[in-house]
N, C-alpha and C. Protein backbone atom coordinates (compact mmCIF):
# COMPACT_ATOMS: atom_id res chain seq x y z
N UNK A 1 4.86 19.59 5.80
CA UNK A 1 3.61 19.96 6.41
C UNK A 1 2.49 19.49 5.49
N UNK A 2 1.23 18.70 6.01
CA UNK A 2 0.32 18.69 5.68
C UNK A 2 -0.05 17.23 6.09
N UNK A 3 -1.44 16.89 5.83
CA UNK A 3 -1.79 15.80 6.19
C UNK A 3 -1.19 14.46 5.60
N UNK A 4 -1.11 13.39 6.11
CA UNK A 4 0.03 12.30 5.69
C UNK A 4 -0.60 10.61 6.42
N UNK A 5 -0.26 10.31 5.68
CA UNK A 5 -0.69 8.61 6.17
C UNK A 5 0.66 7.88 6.33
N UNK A 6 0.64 6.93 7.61
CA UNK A 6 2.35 6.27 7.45
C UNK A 6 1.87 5.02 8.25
N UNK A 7 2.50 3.70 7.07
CA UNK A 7 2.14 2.80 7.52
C UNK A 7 3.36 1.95 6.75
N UNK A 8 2.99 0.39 7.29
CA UNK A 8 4.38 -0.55 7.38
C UNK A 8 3.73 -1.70 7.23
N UNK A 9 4.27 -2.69 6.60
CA UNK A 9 4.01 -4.21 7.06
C UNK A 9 4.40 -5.26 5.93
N UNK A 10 4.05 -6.37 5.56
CA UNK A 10 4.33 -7.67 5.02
C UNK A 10 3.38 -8.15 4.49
N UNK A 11 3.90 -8.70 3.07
CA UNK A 11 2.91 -9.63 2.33
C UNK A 11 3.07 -10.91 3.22
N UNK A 12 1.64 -11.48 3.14
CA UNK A 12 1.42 -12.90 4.01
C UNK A 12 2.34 -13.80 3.43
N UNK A 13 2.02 -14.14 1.77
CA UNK A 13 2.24 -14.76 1.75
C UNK A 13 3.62 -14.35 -0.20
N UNK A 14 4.60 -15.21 -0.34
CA UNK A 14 5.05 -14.52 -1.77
C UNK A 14 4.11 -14.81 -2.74
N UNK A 15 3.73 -15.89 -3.10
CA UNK A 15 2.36 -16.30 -4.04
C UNK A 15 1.19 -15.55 -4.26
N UNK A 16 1.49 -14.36 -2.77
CA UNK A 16 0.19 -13.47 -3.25
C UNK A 16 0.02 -12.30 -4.43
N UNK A 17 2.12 -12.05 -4.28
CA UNK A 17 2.34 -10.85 -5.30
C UNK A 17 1.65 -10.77 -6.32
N UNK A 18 1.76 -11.52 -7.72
CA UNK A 18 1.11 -11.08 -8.77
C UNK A 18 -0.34 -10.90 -8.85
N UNK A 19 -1.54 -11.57 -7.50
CA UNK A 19 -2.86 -11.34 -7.29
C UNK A 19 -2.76 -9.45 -7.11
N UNK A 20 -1.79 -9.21 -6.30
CA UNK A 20 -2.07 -7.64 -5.79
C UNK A 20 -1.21 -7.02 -7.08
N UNK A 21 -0.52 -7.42 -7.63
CA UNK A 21 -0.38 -6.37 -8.73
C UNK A 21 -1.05 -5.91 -9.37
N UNK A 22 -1.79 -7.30 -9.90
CA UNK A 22 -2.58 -7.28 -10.56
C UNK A 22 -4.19 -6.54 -10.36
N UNK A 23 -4.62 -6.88 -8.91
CA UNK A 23 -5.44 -5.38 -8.46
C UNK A 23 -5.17 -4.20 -8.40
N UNK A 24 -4.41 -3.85 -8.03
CA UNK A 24 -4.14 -2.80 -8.14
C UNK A 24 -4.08 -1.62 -9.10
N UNK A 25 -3.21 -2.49 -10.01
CA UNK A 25 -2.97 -1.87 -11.45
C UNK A 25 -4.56 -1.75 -12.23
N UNK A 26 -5.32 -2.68 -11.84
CA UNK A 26 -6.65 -2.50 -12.49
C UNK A 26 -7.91 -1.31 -11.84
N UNK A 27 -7.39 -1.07 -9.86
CA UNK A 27 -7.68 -0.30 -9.49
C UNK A 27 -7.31 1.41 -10.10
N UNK A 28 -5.61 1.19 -10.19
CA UNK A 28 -5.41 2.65 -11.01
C UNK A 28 -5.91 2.82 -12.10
N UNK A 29 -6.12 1.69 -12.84
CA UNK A 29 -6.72 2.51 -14.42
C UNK A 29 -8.03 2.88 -14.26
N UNK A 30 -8.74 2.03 -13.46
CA UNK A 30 -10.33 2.45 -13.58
C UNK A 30 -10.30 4.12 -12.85
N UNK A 31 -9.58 3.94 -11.55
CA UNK A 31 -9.39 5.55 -11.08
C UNK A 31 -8.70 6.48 -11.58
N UNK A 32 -7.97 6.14 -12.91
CA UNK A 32 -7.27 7.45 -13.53
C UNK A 32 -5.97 7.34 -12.66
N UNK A 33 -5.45 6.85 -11.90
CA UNK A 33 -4.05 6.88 -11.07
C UNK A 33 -2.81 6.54 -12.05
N UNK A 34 -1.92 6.71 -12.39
CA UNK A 34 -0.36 6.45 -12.96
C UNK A 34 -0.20 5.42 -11.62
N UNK A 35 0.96 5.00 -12.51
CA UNK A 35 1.13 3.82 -11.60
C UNK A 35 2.66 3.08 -12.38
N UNK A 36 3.56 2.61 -11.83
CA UNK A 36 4.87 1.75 -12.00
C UNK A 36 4.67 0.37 -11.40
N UNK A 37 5.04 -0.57 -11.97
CA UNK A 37 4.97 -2.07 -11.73
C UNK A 37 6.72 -2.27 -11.85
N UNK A 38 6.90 -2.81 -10.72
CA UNK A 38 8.25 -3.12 -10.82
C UNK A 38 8.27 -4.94 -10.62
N UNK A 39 9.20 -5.87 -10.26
CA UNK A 39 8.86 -7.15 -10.61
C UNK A 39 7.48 -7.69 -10.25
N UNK A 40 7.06 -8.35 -10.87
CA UNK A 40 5.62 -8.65 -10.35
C UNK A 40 5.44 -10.06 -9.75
N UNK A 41 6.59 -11.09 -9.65
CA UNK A 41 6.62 -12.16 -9.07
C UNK A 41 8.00 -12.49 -8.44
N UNK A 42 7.84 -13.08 -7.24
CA UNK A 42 9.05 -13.66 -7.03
C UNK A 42 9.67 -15.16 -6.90
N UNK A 43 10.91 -15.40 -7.53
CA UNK A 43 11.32 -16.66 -7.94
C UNK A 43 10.85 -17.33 -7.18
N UNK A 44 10.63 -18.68 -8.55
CA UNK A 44 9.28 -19.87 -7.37
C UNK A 44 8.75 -19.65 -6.40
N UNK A 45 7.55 -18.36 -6.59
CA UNK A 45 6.70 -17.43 -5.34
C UNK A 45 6.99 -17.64 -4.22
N UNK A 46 8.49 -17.59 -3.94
CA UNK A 46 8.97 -18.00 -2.84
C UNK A 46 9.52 -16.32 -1.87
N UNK A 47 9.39 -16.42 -1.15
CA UNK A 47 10.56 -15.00 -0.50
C UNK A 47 12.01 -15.04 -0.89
N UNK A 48 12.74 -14.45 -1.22
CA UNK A 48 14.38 -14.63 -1.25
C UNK A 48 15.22 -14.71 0.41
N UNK A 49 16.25 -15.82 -0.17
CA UNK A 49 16.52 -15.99 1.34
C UNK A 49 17.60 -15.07 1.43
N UNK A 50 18.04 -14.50 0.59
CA UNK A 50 19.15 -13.13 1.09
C UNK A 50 18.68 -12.06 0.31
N UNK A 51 19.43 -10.73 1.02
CA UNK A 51 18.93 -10.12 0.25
C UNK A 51 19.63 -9.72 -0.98
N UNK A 52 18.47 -8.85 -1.57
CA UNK A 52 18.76 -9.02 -3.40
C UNK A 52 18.44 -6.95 -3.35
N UNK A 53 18.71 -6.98 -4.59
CA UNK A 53 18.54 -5.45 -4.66
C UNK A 53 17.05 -5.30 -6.04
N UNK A 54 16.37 -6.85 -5.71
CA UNK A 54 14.74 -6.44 -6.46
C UNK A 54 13.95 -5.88 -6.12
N UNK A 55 13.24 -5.28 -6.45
CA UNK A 55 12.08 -4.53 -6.04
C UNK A 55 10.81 -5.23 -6.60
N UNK A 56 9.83 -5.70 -5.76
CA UNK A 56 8.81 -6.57 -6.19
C UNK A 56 7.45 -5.53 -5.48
N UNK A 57 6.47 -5.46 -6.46
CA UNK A 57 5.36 -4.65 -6.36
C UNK A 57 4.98 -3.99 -7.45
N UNK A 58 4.32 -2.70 -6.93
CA UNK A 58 3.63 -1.54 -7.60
C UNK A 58 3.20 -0.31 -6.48
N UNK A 59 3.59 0.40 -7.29
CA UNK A 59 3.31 2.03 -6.88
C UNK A 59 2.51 2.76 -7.48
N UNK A 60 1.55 3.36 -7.07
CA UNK A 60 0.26 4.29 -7.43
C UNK A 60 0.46 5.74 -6.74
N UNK A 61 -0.16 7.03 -8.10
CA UNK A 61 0.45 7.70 -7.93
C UNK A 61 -1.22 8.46 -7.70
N UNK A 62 -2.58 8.59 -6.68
CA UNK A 62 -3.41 9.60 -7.28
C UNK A 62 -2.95 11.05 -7.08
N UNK A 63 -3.68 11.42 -8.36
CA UNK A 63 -3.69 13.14 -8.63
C UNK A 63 -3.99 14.02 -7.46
N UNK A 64 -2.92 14.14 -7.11
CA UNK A 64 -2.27 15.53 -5.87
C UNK A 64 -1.66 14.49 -4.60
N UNK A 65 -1.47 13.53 -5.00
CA UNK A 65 -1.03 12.72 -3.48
C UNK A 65 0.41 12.03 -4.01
N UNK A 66 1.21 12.33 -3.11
CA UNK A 66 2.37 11.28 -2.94
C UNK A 66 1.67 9.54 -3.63
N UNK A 67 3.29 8.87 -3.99
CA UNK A 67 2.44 7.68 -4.38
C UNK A 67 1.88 6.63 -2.96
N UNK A 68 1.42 5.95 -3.26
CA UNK A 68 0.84 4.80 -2.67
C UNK A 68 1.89 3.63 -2.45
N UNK A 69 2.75 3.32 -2.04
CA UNK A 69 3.66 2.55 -2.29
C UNK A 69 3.52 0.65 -1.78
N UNK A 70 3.49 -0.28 -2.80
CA UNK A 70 3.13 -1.52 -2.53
C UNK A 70 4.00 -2.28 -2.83
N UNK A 71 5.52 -1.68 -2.78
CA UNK A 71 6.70 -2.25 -3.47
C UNK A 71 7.88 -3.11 -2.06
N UNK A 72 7.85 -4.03 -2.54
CA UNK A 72 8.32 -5.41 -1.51
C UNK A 72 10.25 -5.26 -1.40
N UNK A 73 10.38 -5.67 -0.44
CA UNK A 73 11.86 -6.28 -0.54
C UNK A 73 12.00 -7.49 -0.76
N UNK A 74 13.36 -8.26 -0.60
CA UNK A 74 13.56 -9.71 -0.71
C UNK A 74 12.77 -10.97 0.17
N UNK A 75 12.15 -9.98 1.04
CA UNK A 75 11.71 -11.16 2.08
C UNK A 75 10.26 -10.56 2.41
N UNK A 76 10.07 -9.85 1.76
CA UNK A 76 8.48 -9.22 1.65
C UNK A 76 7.51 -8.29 2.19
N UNK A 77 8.57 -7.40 2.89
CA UNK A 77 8.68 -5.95 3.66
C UNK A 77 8.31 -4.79 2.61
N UNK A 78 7.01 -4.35 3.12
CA UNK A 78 7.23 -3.04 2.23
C UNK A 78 8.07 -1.94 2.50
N UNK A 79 8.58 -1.32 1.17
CA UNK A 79 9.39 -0.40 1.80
C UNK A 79 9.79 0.74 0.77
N UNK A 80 10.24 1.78 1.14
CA UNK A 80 10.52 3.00 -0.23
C UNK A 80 11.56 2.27 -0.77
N UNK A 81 11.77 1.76 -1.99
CA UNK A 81 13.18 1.99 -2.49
C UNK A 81 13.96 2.64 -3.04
N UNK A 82 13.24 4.04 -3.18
CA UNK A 82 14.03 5.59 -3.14
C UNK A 82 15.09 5.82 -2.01
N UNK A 83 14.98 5.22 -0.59
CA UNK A 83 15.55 5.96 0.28
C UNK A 83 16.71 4.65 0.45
N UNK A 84 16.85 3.57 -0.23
CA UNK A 84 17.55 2.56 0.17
C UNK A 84 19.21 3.06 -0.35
N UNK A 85 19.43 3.95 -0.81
CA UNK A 85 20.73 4.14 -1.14
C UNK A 85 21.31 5.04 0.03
N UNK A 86 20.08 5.67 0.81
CA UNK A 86 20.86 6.51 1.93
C UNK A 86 20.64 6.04 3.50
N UNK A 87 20.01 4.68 3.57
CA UNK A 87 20.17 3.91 4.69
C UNK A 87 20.36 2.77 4.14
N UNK A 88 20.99 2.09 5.66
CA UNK A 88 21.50 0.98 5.53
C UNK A 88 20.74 0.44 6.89
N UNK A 89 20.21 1.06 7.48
CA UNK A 89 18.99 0.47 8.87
C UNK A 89 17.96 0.51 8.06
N UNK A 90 17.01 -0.58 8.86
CA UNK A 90 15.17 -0.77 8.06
C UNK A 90 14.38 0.57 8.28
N UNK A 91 14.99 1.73 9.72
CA UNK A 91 14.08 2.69 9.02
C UNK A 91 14.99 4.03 8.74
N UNK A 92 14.16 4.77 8.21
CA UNK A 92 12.75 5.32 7.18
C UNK A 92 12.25 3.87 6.17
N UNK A 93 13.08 3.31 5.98
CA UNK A 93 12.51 2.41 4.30
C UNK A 93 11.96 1.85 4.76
N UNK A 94 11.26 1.25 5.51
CA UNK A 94 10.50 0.26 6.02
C UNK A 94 9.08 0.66 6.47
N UNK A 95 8.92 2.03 6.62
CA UNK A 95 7.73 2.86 7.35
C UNK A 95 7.56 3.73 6.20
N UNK A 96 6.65 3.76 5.27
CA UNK A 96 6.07 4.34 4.18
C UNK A 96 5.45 5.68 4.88
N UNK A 97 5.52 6.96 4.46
CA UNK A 97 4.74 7.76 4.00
C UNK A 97 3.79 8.05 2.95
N UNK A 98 2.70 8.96 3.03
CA UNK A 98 2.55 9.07 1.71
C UNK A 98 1.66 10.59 2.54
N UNK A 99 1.96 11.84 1.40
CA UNK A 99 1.09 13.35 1.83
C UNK A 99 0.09 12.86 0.76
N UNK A 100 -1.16 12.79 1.62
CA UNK A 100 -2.83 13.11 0.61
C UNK A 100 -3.40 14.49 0.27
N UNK A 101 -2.66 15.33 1.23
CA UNK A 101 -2.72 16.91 1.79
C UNK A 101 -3.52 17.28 0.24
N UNK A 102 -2.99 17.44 -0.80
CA UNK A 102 -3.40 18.04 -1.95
C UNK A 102 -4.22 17.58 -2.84
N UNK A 103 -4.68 15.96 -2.13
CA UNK A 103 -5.35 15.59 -3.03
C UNK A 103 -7.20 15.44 -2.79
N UNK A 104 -7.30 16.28 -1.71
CA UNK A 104 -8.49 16.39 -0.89
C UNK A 104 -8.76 14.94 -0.02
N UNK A 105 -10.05 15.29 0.16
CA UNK A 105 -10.62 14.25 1.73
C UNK A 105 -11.65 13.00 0.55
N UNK A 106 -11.80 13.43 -0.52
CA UNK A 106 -12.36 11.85 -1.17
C UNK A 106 -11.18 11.12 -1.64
N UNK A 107 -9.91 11.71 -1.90
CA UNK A 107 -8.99 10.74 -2.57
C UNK A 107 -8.41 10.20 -0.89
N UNK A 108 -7.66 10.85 0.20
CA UNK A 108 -7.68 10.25 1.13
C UNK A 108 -8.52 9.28 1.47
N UNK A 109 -9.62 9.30 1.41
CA UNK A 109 -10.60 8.08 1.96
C UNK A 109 -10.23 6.69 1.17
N UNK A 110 -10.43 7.00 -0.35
CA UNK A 110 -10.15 6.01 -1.41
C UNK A 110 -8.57 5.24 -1.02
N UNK A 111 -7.44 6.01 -0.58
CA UNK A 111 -6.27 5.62 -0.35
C UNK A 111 -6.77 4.73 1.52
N UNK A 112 -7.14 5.23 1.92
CA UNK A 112 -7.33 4.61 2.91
C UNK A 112 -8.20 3.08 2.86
N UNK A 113 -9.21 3.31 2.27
CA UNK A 113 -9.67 2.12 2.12
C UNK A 113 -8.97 1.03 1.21
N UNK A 114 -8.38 1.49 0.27
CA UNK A 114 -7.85 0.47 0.02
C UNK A 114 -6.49 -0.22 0.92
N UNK A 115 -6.13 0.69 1.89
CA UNK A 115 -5.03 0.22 2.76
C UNK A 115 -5.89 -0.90 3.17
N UNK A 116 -6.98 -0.31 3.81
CA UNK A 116 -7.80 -1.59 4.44
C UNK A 116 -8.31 -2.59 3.82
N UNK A 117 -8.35 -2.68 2.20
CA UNK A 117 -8.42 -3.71 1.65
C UNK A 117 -7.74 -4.85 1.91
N UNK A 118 -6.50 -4.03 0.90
CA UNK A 118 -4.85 -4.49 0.79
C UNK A 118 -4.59 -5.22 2.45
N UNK A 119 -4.85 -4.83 3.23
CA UNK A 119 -4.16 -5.41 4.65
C UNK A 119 -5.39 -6.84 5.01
N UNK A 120 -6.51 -6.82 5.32
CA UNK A 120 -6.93 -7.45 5.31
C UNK A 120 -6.70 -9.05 4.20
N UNK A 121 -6.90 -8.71 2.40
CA UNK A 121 -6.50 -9.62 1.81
C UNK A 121 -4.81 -10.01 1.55
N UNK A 122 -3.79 -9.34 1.57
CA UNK A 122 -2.60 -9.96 0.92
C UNK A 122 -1.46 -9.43 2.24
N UNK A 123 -1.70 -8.80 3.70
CA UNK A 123 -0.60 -8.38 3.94
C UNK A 123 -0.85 -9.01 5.88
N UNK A 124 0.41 -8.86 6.52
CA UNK A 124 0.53 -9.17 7.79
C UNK A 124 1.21 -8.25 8.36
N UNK A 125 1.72 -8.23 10.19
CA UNK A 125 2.04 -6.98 10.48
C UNK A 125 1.84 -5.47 9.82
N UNK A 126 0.37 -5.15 9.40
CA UNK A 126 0.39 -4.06 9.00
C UNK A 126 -0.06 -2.94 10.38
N UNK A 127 0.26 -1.81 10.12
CA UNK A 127 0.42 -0.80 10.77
C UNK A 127 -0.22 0.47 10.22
N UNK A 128 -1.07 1.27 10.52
CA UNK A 128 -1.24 2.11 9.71
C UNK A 128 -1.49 3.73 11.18
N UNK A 129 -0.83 4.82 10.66
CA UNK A 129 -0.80 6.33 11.26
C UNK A 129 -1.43 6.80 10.33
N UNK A 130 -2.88 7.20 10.30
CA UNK A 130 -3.40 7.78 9.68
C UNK A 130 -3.74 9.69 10.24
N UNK A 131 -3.08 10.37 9.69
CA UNK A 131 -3.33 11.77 10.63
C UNK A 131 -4.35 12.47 10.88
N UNK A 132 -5.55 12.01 9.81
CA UNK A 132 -6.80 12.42 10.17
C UNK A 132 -7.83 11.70 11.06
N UNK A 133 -7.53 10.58 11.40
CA UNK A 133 -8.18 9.74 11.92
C UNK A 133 -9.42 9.04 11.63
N UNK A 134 -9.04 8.94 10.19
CA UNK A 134 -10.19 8.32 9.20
C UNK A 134 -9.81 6.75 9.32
N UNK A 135 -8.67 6.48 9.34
CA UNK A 135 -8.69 4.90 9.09
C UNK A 135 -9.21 4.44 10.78
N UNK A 136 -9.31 4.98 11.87
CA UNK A 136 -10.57 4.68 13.34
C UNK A 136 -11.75 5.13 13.23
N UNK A 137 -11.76 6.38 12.74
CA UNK A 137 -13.64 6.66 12.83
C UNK A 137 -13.82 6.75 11.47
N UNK A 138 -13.60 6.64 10.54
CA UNK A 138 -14.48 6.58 9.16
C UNK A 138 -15.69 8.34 8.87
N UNK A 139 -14.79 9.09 9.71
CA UNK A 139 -15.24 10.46 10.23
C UNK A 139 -14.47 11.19 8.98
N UNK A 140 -15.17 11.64 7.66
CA UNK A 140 -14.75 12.38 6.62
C UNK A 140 -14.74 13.65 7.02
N UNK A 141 -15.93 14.14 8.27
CA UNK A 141 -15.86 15.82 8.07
C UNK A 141 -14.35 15.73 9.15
N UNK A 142 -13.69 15.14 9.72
CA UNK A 142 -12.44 14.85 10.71
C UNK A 142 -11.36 15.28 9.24
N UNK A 143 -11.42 14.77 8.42
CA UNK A 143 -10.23 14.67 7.20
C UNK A 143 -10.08 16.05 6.47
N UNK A 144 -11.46 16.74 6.23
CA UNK A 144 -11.89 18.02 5.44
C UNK A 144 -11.43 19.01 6.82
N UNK A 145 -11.57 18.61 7.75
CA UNK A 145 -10.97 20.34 8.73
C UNK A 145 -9.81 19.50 9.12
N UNK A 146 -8.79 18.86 9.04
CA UNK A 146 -7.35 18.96 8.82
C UNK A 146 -7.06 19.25 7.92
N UNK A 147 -7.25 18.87 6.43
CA UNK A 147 -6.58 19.75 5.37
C UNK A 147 -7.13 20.77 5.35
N UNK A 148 -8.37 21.53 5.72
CA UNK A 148 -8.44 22.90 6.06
C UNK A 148 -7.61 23.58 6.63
N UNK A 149 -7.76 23.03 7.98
CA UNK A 149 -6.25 23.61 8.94
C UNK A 149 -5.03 23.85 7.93
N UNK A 150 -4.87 22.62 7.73
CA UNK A 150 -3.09 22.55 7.64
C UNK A 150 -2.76 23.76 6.23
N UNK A 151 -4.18 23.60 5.40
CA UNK A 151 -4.07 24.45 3.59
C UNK A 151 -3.95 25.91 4.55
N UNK A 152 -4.80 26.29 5.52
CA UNK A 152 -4.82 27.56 5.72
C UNK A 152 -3.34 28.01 6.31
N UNK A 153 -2.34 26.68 7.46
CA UNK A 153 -1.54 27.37 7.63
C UNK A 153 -0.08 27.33 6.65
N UNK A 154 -0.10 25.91 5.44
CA UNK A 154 0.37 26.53 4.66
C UNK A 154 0.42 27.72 3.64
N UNK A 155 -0.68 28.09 3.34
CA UNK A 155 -1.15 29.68 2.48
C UNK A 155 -0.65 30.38 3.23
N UNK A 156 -0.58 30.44 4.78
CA UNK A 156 -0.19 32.02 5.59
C UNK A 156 1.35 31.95 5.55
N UNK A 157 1.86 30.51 5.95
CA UNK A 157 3.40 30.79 5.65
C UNK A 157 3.83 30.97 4.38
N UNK A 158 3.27 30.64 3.42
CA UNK A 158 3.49 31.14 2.14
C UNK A 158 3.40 32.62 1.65
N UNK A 159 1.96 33.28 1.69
CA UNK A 159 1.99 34.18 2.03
C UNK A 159 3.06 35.51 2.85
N UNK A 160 2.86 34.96 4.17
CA UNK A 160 4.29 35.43 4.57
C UNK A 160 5.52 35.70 4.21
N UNK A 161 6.04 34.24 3.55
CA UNK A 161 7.18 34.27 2.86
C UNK A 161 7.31 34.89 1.74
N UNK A 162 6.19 35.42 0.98
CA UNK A 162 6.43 36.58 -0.30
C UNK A 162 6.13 37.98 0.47
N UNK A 163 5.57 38.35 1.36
CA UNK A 163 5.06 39.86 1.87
C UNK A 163 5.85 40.00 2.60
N UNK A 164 6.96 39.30 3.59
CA UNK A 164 7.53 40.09 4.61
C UNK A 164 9.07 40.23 4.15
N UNK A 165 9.74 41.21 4.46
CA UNK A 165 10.71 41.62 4.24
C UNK A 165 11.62 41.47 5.37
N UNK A 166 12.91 40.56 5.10
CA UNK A 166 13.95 40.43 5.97
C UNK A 166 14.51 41.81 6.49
N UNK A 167 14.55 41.68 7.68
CA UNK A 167 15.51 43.09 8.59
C UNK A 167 16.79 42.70 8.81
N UNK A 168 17.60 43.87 8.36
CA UNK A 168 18.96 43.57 8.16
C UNK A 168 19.36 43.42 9.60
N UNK A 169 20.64 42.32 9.64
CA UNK A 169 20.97 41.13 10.24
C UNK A 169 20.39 40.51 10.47
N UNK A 170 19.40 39.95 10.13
CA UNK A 170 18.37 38.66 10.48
C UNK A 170 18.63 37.47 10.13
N UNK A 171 18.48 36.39 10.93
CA UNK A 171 19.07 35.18 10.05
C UNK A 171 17.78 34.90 9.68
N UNK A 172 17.84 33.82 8.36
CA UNK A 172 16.76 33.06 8.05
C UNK A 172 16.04 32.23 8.81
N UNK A 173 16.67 31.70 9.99
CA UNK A 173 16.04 31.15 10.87
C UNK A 173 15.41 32.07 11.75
N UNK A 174 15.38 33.12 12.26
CA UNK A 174 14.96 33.80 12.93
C UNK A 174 13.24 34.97 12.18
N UNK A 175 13.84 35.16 10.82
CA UNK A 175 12.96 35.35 10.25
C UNK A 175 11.72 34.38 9.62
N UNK A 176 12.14 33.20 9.90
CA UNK A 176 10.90 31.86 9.34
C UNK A 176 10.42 32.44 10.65
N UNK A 177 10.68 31.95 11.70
CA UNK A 177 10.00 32.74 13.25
C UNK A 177 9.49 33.70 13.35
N UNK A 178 9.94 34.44 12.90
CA UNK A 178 9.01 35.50 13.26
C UNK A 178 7.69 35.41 12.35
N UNK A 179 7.54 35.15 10.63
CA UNK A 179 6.56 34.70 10.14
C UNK A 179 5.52 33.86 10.90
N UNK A 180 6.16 32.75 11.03
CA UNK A 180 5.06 31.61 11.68
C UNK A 180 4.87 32.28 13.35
N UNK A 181 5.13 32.99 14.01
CA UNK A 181 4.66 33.77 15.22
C UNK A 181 3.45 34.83 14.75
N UNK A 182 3.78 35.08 13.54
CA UNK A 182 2.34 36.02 13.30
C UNK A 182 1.20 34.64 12.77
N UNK A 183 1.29 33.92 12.53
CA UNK A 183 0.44 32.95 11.46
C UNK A 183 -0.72 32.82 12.49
């Protein structure tokens, strides 16, 4: 639960990799972001014609948000390569998440715009689900009352979940229900 951005797509071109590493990584330091660089070029900036188990990119991490993920496959698909050991189909790995939920409505914007950087200069088939609907209307007070929403109804199920007391035979499933029926 909480607000989330999910998007997908392809570097244009392989020759572009080390240009976007290289932004990027200069974007996180000036913003304070952590950040992992995993290969930063690929052999004779070419795509690989099979696949390989490299990981070509960089991942950015801002303070309270899932990372940013800009990390390539063999043929230049972005994709998690956390989840590649438990599929063997393109999705989940192929369709990035990332929760901004905690990191408020100025770091969402900042992550967003640079999607729209990033897609415009170095990427093709991109795709972007933005849940606030900032990456169509550029509508910030739209971003600040979803993570309102969503903070208030995580605090109540939280809440909940320390104040209410299970009734004997209750399953846990029945008791998450009844919580989120009062929320």
């Amino acid at each position: 639960m909480g607000v989330s951005i999910h998007y997908s797509g392809k570097l244009k071109d392989a020759a572009l990799l080390p240009l976007l590493v290289e932004e990027l990584e200069d974007i996180a330091k000036i913003l304070g972001w952590t950040y992992t660089i995993f290969l930063r070029e690929y052999p004779n900036n070419q795509f690989e014609t099979s696949a390989s188990d490299n990981d070509y990119g960089i991942m950015v991490s801002p303070q309270g948000c899932e990372p940013v993920v800009f990390v390539f496959d063999h043929e230049g698909y972005i994709y998690a390569p956390w989840l590649k050991q438990f599929f063997t189909e393109p999705f989940p790995i192929y369709n990035i998440s990332t929760k901004t939920q905690f990191a408020g409505a100025d770091t969402h914007i900042k992550v967003i715009e640079l999607m729209r950087h990033f897609n415009k200069k170095y990427l093709t088939h991109f795709t972007m689900i933005d849940e606030t609907d900032y990456w169509e209307t550029g509508d910030k007070a739209m971003i600040e009352e979803k993570i309102s929403f969503l903070g208030s109804k995580i605090n109540a199920l939280a809440s909940g979940l320390e104040n209410t007391k299970m009734k004997d035979g209750e399953s846990l499933e029945d008791f998450i229900k009844r919580i989120a029926e009062g929320m």
